[in-house]
C-alpha atoms as a PDB file:
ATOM      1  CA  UNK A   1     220.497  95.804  54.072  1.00  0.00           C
ATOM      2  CA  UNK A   2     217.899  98.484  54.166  1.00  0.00           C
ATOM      3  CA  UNK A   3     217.397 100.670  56.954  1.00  0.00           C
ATOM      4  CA  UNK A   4     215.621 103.464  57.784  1.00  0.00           C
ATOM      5  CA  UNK A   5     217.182 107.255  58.843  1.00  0.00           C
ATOM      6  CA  UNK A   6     216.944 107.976  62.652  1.00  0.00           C
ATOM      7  CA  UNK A   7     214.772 110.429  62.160  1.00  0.00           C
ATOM      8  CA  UNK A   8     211.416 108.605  59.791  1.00  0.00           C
ATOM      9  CA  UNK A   9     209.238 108.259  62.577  1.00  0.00           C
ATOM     10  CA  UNK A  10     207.370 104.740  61.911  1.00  0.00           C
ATOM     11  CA  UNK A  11     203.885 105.531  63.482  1.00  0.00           C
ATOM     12  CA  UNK A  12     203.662 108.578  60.940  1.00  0.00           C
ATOM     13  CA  UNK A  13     203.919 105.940  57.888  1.00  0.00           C
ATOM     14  CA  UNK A  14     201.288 106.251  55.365  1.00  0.00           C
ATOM     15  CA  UNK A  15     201.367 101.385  55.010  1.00  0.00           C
ATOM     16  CA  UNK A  16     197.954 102.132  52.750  1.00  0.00           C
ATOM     17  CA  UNK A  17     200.371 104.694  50.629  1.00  0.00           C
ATOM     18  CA  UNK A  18     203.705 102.373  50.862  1.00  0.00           C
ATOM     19  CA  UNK A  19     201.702  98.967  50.007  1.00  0.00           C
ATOM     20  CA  UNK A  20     201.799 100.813  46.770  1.00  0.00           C
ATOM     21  CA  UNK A  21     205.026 101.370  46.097  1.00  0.00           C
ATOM     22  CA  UNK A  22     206.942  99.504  43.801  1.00  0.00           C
ATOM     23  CA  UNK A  23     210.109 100.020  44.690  1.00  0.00           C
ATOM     24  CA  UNK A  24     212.440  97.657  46.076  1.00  0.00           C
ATOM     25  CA  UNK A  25     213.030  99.235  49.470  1.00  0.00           C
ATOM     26  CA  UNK A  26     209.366  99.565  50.084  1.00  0.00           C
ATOM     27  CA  UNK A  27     208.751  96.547  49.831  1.00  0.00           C
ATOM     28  CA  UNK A  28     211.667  95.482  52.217  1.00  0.00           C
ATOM     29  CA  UNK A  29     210.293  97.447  54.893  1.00  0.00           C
ATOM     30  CA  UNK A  30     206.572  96.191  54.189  1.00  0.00           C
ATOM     31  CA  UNK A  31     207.847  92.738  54.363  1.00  0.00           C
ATOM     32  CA  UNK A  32     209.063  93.605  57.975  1.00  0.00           C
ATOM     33  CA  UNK A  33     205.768  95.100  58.719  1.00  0.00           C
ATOM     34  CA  UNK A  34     203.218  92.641  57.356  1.00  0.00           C
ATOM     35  CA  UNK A  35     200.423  93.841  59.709  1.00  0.00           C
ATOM     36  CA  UNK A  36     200.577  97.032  58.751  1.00  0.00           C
ATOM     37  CA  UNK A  37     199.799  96.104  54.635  1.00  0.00           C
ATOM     38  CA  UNK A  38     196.723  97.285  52.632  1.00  0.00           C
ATOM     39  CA  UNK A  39     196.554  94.219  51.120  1.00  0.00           C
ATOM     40  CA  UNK A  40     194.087  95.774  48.557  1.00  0.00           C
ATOM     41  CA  UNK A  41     196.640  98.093  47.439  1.00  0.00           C
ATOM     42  CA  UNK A  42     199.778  95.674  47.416  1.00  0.00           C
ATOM     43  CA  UNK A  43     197.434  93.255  45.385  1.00  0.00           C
ATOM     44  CA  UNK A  44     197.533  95.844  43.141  1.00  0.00           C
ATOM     45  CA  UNK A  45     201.268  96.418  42.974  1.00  0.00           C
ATOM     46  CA  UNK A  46     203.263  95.072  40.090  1.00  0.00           C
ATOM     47  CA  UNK A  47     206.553  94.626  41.991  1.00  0.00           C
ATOM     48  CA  UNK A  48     205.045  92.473  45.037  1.00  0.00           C
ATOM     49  CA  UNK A  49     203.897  89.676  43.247  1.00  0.00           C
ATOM     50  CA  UNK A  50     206.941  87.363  45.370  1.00  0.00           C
ATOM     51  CA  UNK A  51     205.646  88.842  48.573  1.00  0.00           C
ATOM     52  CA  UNK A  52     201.911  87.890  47.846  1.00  0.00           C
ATOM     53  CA  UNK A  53     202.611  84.720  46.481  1.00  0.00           C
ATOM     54  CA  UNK A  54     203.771  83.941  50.263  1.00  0.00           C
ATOM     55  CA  UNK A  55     200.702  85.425  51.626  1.00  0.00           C
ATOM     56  CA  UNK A  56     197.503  84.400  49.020  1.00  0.00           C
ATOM     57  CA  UNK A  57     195.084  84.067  52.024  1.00  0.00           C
ATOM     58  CA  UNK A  58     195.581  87.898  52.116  1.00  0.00           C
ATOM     59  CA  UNK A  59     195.378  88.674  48.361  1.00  0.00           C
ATOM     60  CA  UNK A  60     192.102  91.105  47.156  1.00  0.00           C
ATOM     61  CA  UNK A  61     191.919  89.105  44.235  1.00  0.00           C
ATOM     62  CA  UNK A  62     189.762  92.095  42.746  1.00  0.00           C
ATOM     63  CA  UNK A  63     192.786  94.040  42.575  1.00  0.00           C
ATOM     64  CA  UNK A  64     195.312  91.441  41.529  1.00  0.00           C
ATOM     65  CA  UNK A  65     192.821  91.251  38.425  1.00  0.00           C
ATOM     66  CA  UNK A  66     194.391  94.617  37.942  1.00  0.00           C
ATOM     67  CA  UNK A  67     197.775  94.212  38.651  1.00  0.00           C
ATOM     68  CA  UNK A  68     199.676  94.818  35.549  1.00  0.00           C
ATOM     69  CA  UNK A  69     202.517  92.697  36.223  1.00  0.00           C
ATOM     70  CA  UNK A  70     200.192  89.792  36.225  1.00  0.00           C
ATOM     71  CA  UNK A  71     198.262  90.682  33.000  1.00  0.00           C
ATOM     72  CA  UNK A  72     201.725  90.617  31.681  1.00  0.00           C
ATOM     73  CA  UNK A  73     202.967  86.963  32.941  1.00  0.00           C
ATOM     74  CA  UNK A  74     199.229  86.312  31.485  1.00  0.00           C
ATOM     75  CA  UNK A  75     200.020  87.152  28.120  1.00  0.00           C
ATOM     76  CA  UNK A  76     203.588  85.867  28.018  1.00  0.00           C
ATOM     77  CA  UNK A  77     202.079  82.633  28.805  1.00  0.00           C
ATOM     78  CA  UNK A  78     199.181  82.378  26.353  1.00  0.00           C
ATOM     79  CA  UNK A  79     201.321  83.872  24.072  1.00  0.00           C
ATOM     80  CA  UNK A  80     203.840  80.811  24.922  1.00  0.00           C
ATOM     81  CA  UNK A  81     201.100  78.128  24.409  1.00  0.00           C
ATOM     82  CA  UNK A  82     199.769  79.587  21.060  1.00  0.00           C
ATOM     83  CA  UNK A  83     202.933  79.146  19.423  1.00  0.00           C
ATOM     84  CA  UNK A  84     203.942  76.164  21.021  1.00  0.00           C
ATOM     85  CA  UNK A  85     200.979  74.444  20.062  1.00  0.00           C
ATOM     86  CA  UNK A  86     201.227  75.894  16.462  1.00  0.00           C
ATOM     87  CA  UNK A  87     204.550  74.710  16.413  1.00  0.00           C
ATOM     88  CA  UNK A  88     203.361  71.409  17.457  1.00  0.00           C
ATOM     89  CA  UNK A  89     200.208  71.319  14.852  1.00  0.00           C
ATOM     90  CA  UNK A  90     202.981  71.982  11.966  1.00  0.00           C
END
């Protein structure tokens, strides 16, 4: 379980800065913290795609356009389809 030291004061956070962090305990605390998100920066983050699946009425679906780990499921998925339907067309 995450946790932070004594001494992080949480009212001297940057939540815009953290909504775009990808790491793992970042977005442990942010999921604790849900009103403090930028949601238009953790739309953009490739590593919260779980915690804004949960949350879509908060998505700036501008920025998930951007999101790279999305563009990637994207492609692995047409990329699926192409060759299952060549496959299929054989």
């Amino acid at each position: 379980m995450f946790k932070l030291k004594d001494w992080i004061d949480q009212d001297k956070i940057n939540w815009s800065h953290l909504s775009a962090n990808p790491s793992a305990r970042a977005l442990t605390l942010l999921e604790k913290n849900q009103d403090k998100i930028d949601w238009w920066k953790l739309s953009e983050n490739p590593s919260a795609l779980t915690l804004l699946e949960k949350n879509q009425d908060k998505i700036d679906w501008d920025m998930l356009s951007s999101n790279i780990a999305l563009s990637l499921l994207m492609f692995q998925s047409l990329f699926y389809l192409f060759f299952f339907c060549k496959f299929l067309l054989w």
